[in-house]
C-alpha atoms as a PDB file:
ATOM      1  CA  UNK A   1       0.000   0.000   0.000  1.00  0.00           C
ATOM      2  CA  UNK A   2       2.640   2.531   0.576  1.00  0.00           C
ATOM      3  CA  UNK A   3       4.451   1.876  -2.243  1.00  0.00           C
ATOM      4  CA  UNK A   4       1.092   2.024  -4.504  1.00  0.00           C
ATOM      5  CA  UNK A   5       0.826   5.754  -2.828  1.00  0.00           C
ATOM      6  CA  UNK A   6       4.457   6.897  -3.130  1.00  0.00           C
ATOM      7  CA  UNK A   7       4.429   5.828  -7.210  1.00  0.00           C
ATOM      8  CA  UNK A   8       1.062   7.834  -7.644  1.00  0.00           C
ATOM      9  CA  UNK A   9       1.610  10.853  -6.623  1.00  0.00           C
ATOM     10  CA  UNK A  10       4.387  11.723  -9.071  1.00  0.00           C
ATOM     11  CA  UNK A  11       2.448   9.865 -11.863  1.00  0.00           C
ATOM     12  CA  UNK A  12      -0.529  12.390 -10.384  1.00  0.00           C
ATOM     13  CA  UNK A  13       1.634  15.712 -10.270  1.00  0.00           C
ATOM     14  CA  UNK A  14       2.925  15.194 -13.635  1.00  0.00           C
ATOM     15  CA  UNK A  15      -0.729  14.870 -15.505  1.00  0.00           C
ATOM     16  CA  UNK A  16      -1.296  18.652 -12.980  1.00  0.00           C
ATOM     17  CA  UNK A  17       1.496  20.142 -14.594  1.00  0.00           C
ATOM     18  CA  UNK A  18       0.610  18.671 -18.901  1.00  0.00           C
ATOM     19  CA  UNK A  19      -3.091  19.858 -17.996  1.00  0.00           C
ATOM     20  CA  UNK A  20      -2.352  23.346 -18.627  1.00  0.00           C
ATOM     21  CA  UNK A  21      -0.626  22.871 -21.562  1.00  0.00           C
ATOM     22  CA  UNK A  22      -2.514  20.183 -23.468  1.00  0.00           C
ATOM     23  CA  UNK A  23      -5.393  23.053 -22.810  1.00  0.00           C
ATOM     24  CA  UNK A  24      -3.406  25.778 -24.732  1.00  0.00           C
ATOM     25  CA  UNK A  25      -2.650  23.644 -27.317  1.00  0.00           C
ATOM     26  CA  UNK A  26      -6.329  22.210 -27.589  1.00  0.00           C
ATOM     27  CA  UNK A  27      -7.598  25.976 -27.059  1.00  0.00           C
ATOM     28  CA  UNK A  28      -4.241  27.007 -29.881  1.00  0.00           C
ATOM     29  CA  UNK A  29      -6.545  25.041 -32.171  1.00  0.00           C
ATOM     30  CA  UNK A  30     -10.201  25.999 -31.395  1.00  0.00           C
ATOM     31  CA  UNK A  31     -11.459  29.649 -31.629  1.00  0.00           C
ATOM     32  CA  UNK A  32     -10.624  32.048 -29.057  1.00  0.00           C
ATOM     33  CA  UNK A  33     -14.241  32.312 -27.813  1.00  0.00           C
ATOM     34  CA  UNK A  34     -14.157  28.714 -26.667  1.00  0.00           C
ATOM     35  CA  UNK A  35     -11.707  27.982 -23.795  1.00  0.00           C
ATOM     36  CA  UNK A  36     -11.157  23.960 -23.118  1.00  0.00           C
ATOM     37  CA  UNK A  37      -9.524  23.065 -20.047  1.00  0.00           C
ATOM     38  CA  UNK A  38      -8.133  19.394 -19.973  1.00  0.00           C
ATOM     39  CA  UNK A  39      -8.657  17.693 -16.999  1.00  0.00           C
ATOM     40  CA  UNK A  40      -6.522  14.641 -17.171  1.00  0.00           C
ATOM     41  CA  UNK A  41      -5.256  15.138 -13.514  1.00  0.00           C
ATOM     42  CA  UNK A  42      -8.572  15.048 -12.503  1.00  0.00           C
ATOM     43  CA  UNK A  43      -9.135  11.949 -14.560  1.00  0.00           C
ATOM     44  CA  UNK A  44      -6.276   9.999 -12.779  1.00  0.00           C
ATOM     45  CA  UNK A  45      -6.728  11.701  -9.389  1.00  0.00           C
ATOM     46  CA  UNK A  46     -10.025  10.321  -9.504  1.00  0.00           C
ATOM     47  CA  UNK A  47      -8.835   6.693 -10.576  1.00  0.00           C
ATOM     48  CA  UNK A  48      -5.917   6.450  -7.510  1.00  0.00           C
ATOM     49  CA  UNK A  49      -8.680   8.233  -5.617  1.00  0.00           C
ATOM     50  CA  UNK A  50     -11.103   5.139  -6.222  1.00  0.00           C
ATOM     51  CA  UNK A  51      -8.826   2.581  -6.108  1.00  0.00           C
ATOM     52  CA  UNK A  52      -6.438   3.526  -3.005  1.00  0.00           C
ATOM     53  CA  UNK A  53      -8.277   2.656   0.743  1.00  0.00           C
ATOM     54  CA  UNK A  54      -6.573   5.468   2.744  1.00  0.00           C
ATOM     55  CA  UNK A  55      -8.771   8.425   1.207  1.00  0.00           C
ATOM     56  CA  UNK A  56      -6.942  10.967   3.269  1.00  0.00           C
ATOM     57  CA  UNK A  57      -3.727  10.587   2.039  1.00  0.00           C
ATOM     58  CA  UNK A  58      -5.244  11.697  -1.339  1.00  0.00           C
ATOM     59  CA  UNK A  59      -6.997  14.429   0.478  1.00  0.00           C
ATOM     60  CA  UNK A  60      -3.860  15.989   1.812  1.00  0.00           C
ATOM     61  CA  UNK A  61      -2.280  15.114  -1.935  1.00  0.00           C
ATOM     62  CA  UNK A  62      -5.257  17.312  -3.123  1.00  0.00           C
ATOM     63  CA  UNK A  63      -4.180  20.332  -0.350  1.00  0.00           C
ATOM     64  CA  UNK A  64      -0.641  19.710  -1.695  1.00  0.00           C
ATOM     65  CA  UNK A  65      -1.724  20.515  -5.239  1.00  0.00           C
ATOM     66  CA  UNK A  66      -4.119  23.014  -4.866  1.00  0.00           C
ATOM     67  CA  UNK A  67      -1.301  25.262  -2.676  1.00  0.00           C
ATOM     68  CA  UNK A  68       1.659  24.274  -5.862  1.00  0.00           C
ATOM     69  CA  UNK A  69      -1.012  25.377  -8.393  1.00  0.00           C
ATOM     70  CA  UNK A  70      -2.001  28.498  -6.460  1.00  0.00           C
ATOM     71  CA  UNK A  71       1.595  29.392  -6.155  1.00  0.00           C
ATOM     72  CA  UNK A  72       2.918  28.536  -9.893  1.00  0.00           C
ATOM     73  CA  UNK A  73       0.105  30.068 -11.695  1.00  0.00           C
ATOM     74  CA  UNK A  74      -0.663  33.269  -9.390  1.00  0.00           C
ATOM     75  CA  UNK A  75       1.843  33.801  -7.133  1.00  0.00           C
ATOM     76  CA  UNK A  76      -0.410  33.360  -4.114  1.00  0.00           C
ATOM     77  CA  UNK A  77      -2.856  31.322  -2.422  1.00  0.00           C
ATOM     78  CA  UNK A  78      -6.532  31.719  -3.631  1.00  0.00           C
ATOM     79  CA  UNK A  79      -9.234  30.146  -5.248  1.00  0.00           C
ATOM     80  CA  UNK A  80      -7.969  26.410  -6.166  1.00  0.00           C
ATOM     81  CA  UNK A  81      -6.594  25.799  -2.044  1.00  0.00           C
ATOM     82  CA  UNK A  82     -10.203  25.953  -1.137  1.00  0.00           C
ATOM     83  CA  UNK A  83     -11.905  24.628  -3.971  1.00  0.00           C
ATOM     84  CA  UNK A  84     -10.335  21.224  -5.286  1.00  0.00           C
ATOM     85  CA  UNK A  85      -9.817  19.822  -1.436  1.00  0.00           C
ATOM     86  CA  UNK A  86     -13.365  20.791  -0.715  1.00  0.00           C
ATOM     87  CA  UNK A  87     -14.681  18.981  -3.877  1.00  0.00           C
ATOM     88  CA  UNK A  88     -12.464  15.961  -2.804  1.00  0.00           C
ATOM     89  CA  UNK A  89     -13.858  15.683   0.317  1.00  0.00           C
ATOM     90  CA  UNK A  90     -17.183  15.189  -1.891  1.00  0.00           C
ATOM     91  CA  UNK A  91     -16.070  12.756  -3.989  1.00  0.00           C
ATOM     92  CA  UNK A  92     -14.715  11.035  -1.278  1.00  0.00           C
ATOM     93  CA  UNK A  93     -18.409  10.747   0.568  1.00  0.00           C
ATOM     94  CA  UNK A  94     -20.170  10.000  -2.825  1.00  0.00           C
ATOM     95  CA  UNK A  95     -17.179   7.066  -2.856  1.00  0.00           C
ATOM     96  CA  UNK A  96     -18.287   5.804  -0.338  1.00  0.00           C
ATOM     97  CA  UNK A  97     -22.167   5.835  -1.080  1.00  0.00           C
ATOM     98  CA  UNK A  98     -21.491   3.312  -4.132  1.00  0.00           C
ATOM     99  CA  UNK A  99     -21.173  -0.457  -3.592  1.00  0.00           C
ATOM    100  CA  UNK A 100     -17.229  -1.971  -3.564  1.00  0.00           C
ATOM    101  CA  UNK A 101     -16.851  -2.072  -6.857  1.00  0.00           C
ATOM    102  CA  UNK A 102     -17.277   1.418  -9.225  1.00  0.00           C
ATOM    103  CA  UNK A 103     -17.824   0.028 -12.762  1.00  0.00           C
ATOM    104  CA  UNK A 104     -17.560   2.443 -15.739  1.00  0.00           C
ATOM    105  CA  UNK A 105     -20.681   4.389 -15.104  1.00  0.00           C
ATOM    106  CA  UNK A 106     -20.143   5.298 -11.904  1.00  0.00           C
ATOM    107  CA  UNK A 107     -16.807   6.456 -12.775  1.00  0.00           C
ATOM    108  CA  UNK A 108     -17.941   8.323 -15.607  1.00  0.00           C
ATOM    109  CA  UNK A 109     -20.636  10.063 -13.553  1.00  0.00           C
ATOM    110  CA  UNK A 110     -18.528  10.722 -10.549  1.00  0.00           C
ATOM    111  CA  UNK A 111     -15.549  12.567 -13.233  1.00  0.00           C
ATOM    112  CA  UNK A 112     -18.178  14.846 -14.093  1.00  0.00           C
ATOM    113  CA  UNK A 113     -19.032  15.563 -11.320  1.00  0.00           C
ATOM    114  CA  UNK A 114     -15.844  16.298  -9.731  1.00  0.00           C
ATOM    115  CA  UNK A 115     -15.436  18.850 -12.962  1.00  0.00           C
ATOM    116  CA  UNK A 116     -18.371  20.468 -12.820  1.00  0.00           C
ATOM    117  CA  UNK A 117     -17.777  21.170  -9.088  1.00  0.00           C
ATOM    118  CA  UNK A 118     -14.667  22.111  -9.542  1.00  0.00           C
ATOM    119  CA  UNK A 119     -14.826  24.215 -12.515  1.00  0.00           C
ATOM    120  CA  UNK A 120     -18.266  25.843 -11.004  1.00  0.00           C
ATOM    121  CA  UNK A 121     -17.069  26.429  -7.744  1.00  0.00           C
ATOM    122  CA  UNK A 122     -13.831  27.908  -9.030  1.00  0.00           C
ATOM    123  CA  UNK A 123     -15.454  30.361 -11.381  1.00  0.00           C
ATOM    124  CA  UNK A 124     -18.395  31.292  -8.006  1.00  0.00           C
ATOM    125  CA  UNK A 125     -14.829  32.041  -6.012  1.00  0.00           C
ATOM    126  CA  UNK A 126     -13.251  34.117  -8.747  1.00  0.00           C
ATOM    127  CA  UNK A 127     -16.946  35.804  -9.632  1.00  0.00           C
ATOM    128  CA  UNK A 128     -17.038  36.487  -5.590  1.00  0.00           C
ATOM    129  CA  UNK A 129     -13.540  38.099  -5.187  1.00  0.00           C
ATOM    130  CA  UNK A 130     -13.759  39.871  -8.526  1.00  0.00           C
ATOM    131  CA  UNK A 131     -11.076  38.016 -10.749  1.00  0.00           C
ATOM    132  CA  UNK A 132     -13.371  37.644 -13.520  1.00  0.00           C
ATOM    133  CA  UNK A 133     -16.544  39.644 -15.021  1.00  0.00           C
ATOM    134  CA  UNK A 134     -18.230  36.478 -17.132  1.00  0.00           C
ATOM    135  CA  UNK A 135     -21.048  36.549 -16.557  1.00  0.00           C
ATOM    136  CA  UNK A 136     -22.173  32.629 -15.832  1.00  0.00           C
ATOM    137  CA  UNK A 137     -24.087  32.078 -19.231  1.00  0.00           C
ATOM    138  CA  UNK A 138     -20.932  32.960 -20.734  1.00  0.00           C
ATOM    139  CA  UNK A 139     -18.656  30.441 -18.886  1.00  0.00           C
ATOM    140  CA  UNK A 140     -21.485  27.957 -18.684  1.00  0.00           C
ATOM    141  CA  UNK A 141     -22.002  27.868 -22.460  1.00  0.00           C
ATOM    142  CA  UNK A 142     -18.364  29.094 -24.218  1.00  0.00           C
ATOM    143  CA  UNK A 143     -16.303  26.934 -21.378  1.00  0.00           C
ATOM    144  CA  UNK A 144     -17.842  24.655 -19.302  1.00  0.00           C
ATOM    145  CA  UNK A 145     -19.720  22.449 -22.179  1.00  0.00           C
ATOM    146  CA  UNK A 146     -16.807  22.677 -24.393  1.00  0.00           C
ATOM    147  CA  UNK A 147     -14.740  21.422 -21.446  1.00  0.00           C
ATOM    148  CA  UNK A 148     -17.003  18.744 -20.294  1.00  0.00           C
ATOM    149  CA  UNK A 149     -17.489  17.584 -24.000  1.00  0.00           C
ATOM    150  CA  UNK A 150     -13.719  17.324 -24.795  1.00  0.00           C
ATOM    151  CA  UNK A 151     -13.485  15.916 -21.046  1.00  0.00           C
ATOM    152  CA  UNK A 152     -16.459  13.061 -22.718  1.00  0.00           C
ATOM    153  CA  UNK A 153     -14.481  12.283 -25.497  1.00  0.00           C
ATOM    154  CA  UNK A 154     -11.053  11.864 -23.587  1.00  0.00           C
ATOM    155  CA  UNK A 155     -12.926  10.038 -20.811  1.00  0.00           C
ATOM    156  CA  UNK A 156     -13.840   7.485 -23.611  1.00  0.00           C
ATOM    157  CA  UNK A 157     -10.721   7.113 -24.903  1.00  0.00           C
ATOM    158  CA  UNK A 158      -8.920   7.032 -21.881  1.00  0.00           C
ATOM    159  CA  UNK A 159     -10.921   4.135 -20.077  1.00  0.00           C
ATOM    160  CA  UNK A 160     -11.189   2.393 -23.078  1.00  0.00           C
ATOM    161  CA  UNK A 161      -7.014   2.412 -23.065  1.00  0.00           C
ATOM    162  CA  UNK A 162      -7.171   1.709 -19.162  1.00  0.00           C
ATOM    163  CA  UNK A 163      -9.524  -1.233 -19.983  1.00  0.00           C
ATOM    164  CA  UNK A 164      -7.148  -3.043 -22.583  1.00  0.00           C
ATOM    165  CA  UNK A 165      -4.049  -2.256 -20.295  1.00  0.00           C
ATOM    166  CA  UNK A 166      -5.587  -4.540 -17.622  1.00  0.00           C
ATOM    167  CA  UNK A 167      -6.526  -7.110 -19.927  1.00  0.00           C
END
């Protein structure tokens, strides 16, 4: 068990940091009125996250990276410290509603989930302390349903590549 944790969460840290940049280069591609953010960490936090018994470990992992991510992309602490441990803490109670086993579904249900709280709560946080002025039509339509459908597709693709690596 502790070597399953201490081989994850370098696996985990280095999906955080190719998130931001597979999103420039998906949004390099798109228009510039759609943003796309990739959420591959979130994918394979949420895999280690299902599969690994000692959910607080990942809960102080998801502290950990919300304070680096605070600190590399603004210089200080703000929105994602609160926001990505509190919608852990979640995930970790709705883990624990489902029965031993989380097929497919669930899994697909509970990653979007976990975006849409995360994304939602992020943009409520930066609406509250004025970092943005979207207005939430505007992120719901031009960034959140372009993220969750590129999220859909990459979800496919990426179980479906899970699934024949066990086999």
């Amino acid at each position: 068990m502790i070597k399953q944790r201490i081989y994850s969460f370098p696996f985990l840290f280095l999906f955080f940091l190719m998130d931001t940049h597979i999103s420039n280069a998906v949004n390099a591609i798109f228009s510039s009125e759609y943003k796309i953010s990739c959420h591959f960490f979130v994918f394979f936090f949420l895999i280690f996250l299902v599969h690994m018994s000692e959910k607080r470990s990942m809960l102080f992992f998801a502290t950990l990276i919300a304070f680096i991510f605070d600190y590399y992309y603004f210089n200080q602490l703000g929105i994602f410290i609160f926001s990505l441990p509190l919608v852990t803490f979640f995930i970790i109670c709705l883990i624990q509603l489902f029965p031993k086993v989380i097929g497919g579904f669930q899994l697909f249900l509970l990653f979007f989930i976990f975006i849409f709280l995360l994304d939602v709560m992020s943009f409520i946080a930066a609406r509250y302390f004025s970092l943005t002025h979207l207005t939430l039509s505007y992120f719901l339509t031009f960034q959140m349903l372009p993220t969750l459908f590129f999220n859909f597709i990459t979800f496919l693709a990426l179980k479906n590549l899970i699934r024949k690596q066990k086999a």
